[in-house]
PDB file of N, CA and C in Angstrom:
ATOM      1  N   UNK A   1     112.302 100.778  -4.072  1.00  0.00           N
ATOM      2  CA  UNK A   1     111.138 101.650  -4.055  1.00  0.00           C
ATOM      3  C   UNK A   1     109.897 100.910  -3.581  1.00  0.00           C
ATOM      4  N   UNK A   2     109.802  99.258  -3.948  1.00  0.00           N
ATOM      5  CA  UNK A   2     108.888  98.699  -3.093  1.00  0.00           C
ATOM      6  C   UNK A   2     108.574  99.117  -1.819  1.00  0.00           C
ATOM      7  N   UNK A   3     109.590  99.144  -1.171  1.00  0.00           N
ATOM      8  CA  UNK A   3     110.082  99.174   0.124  1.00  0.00           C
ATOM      9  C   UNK A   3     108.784 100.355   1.072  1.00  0.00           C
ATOM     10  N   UNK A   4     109.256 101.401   0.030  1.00  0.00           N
ATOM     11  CA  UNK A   4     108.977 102.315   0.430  1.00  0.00           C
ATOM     12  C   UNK A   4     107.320 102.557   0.377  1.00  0.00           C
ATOM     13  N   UNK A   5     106.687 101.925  -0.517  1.00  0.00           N
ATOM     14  CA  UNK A   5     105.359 101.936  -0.881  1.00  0.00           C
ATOM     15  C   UNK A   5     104.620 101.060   0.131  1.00  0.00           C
ATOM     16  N   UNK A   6     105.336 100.207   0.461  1.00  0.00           N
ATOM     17  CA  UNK A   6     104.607  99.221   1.290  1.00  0.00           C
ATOM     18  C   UNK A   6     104.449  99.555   2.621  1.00  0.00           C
ATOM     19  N   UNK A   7     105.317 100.394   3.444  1.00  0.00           N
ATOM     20  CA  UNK A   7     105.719 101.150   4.459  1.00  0.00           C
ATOM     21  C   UNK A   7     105.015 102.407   4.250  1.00  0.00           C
ATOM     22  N   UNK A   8     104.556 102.910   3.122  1.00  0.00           N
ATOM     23  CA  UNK A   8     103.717 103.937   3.072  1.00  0.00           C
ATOM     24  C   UNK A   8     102.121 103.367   3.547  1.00  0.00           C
ATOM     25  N   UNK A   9     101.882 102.002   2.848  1.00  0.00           N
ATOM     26  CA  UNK A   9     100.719 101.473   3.472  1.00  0.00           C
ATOM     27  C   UNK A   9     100.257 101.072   4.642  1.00  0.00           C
ATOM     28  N   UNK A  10     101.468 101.021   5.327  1.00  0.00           N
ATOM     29  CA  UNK A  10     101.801 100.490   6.459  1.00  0.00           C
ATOM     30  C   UNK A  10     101.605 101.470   7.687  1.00  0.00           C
ATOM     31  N   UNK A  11     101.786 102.975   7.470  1.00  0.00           N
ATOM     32  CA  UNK A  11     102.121 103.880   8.499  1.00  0.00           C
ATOM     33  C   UNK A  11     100.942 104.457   8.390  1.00  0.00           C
ATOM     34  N   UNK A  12     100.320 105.049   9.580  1.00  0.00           N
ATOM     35  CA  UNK A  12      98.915 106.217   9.390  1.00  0.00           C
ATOM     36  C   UNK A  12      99.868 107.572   9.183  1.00  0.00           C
ATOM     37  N   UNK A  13      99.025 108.352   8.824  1.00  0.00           N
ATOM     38  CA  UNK A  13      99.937 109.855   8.330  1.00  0.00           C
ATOM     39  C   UNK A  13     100.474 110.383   9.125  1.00  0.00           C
ATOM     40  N   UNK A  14     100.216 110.380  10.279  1.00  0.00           N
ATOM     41  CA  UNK A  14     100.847 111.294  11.331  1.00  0.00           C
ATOM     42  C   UNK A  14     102.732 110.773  10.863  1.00  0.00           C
ATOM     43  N   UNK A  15     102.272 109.597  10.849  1.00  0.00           N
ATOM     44  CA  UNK A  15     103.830 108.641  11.119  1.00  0.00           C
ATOM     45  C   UNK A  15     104.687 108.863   9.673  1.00  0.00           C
ATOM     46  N   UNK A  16     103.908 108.674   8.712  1.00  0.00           N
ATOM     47  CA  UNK A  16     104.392 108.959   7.029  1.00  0.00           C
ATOM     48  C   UNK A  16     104.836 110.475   7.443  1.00  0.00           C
ATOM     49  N   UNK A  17     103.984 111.192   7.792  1.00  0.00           N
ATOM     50  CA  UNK A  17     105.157 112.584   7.749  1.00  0.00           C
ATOM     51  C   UNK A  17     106.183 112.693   8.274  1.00  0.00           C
ATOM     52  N   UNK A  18     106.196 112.500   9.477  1.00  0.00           N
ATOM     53  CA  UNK A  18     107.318 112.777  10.213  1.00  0.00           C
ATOM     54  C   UNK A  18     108.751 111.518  10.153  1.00  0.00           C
ATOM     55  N   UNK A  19     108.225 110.365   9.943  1.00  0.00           N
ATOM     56  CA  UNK A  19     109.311 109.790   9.112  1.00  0.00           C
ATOM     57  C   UNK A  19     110.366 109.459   7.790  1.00  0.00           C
ATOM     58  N   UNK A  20     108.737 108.647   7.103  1.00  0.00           N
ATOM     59  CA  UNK A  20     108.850 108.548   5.696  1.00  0.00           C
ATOM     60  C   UNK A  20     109.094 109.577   4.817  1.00  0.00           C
ATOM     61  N   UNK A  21     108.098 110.594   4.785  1.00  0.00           N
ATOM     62  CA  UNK A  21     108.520 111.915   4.152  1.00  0.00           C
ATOM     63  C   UNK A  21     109.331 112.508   3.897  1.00  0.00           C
ATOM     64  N   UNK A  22     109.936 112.929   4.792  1.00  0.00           N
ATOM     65  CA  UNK A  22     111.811 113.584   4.729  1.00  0.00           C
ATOM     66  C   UNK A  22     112.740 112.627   4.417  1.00  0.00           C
ATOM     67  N   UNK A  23     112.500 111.487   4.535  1.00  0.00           N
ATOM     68  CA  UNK A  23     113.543 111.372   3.598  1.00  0.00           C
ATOM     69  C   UNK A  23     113.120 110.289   2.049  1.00  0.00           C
ATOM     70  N   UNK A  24     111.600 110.763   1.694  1.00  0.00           N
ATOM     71  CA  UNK A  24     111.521 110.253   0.365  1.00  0.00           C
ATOM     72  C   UNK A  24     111.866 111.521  -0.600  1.00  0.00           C
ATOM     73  N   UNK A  25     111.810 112.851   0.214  1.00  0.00           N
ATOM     74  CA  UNK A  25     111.575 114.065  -0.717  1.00  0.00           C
ATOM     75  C   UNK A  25     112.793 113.620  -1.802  1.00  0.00           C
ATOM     76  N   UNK A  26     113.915 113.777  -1.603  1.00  0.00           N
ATOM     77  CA  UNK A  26     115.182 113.380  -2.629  1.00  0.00           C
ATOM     78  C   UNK A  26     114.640 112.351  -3.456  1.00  0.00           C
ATOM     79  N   UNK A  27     114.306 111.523  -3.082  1.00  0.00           N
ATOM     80  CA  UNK A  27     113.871 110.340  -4.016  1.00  0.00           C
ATOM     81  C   UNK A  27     112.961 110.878  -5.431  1.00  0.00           C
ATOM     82  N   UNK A  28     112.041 111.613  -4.584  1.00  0.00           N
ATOM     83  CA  UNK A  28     111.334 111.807  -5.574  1.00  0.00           C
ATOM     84  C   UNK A  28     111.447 113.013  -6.597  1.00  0.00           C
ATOM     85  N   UNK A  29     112.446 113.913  -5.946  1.00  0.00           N
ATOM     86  CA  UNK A  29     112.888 114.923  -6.719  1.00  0.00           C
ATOM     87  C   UNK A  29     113.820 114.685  -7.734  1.00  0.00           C
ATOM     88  N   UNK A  30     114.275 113.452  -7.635  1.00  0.00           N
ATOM     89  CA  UNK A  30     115.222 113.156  -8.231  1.00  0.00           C
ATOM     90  C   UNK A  30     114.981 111.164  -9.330  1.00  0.00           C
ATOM     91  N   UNK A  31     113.825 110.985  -8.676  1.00  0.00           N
ATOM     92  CA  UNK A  31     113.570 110.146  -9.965  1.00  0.00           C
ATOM     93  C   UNK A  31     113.641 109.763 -11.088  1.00  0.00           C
ATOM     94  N   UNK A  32     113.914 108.662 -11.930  1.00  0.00           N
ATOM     95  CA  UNK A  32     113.706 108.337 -13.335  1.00  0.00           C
ATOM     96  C   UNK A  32     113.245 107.543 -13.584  1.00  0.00           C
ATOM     97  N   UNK A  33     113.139 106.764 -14.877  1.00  0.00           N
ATOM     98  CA  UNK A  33     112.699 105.651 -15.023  1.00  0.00           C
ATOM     99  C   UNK A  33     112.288 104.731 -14.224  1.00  0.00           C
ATOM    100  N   UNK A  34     112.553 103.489 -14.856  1.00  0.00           N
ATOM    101  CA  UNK A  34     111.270 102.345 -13.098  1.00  0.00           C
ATOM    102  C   UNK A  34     111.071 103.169 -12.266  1.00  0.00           C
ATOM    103  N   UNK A  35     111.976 103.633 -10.988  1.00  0.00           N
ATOM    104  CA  UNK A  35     111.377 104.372 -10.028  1.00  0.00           C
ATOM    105  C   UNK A  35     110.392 105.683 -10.403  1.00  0.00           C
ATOM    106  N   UNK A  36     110.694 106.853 -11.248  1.00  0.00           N
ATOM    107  CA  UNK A  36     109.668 107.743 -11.329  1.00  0.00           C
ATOM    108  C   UNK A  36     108.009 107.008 -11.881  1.00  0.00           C
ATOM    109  N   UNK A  37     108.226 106.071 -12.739  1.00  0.00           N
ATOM    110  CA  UNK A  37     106.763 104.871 -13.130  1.00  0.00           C
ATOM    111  C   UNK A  37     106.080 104.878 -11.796  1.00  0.00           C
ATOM    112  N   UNK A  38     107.191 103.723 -11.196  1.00  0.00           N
ATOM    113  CA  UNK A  38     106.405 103.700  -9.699  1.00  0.00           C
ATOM    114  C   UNK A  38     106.054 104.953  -8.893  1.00  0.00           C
ATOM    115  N   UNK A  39     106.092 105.987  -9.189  1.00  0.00           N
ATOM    116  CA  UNK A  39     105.980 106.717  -7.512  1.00  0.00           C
ATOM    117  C   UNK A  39     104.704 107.505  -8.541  1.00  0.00           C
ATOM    118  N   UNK A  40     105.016 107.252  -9.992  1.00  0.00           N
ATOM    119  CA  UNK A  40     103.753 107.643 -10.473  1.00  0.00           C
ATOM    120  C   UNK A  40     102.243 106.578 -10.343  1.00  0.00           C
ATOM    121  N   UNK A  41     102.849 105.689 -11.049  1.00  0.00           N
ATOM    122  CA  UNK A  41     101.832 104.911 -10.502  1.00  0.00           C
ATOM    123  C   UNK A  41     100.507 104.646  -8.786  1.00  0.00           C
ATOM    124  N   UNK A  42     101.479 105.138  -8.122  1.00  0.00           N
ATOM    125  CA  UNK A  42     101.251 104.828  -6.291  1.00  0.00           C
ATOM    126  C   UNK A  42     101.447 106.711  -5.981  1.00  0.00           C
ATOM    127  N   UNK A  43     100.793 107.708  -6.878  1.00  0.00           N
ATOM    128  CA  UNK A  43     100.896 109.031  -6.874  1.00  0.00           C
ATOM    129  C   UNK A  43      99.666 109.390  -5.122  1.00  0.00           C
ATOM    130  N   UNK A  44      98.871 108.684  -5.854  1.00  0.00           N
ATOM    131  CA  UNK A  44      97.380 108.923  -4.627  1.00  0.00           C
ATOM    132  C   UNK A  44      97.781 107.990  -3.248  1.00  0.00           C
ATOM    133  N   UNK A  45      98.118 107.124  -3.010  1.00  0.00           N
ATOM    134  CA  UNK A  45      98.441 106.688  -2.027  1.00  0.00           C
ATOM    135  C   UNK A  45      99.447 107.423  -1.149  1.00  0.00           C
ATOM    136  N   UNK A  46     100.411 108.150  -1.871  1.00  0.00           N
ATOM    137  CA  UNK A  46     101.543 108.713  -1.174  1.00  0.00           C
ATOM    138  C   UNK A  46     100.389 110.314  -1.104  1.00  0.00           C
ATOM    139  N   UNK A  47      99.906 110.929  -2.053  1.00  0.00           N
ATOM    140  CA  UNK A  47      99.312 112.128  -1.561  1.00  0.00           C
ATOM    141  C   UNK A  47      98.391 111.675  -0.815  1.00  0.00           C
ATOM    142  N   UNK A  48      97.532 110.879  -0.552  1.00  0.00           N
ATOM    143  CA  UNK A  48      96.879 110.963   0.363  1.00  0.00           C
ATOM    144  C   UNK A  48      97.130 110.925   2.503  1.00  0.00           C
ATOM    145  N   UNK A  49      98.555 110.562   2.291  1.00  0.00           N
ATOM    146  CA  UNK A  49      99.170 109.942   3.501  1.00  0.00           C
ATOM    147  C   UNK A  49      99.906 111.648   4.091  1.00  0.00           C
ATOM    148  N   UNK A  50      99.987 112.617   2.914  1.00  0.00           N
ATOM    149  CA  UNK A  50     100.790 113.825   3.348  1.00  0.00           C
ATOM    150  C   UNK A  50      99.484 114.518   3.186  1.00  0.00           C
ATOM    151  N   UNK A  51      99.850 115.913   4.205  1.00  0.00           N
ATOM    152  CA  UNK A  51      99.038 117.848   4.340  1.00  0.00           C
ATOM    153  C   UNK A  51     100.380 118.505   4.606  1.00  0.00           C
ATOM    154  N   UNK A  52     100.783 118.344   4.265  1.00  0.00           N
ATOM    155  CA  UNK A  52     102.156 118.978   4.032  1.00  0.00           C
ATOM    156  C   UNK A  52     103.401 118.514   3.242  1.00  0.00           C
ATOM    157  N   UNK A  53     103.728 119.905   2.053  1.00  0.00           N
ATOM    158  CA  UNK A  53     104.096 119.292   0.817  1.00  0.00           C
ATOM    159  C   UNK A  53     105.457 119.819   0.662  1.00  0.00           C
ATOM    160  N   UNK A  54     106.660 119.206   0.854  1.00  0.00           N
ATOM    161  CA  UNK A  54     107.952 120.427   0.835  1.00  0.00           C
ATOM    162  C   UNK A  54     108.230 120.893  -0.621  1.00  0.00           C
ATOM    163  N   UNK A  55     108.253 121.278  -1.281  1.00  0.00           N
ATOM    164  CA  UNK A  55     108.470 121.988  -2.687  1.00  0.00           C
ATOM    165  C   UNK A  55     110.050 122.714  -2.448  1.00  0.00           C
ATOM    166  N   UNK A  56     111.086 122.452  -3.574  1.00  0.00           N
ATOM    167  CA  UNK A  56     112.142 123.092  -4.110  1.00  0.00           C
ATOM    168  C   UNK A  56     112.229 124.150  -4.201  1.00  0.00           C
ATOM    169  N   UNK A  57     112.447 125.008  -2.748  1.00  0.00           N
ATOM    170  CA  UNK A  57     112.972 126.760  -3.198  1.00  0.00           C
ATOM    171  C   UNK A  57     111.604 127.468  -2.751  1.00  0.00           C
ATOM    172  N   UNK A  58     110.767 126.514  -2.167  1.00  0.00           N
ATOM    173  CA  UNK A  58     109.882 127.177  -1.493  1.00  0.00           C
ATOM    174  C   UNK A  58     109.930 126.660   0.107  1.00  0.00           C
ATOM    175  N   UNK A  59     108.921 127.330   0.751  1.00  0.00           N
ATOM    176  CA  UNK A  59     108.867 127.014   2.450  1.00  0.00           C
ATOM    177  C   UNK A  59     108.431 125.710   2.544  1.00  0.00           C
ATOM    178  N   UNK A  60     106.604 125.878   2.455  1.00  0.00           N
ATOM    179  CA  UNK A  60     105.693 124.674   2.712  1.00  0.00           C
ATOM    180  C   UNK A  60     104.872 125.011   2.177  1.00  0.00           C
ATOM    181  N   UNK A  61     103.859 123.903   1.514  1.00  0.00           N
ATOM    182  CA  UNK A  61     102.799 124.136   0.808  1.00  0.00           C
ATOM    183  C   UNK A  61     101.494 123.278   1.940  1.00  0.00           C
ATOM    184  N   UNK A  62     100.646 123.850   2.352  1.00  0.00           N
ATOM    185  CA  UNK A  62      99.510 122.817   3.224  1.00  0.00           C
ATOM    186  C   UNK A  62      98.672 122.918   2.666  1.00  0.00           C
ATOM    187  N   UNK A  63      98.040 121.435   2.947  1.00  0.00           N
ATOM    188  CA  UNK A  63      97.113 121.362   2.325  1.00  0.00           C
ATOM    189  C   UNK A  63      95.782 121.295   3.733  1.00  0.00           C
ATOM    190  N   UNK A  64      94.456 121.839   2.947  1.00  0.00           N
ATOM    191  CA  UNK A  64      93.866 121.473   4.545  1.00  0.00           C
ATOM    192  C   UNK A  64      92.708 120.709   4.198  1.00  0.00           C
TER     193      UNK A  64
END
């Protein structure tokens, strides 16, 4: 999950969406322990990098 945080710091948003994003959604839907800590912890860094939010059983949520 480091991995992934650091590479979140790493990318401007255009790039976090269309890469990183799709395939953290599972990750994070599916979190626990250490990892759900971390992705809580590093919550604003990862929302700030997305405007577009995929949600479970819905379409898309944007943000503007």
């Amino acid at each position: 999950m480091w991995g992934i945080i650091i590479l979140t710091i790493m990318q401007d948003k255009h790039e976090f969406e269309l890469s990183t994003l799709p395939a953290l959604v599972p990750v994070l839907s599916s979190a626990s322990g250490e990892t759900l800590l971390l992705i809580v912890k590093h919550a604003e860094l990862i929302i700030t990098k997305v405007t577009v939010i995929f949600w479970p059983n819905l379409s898309l949520v944007t943000y503007s």
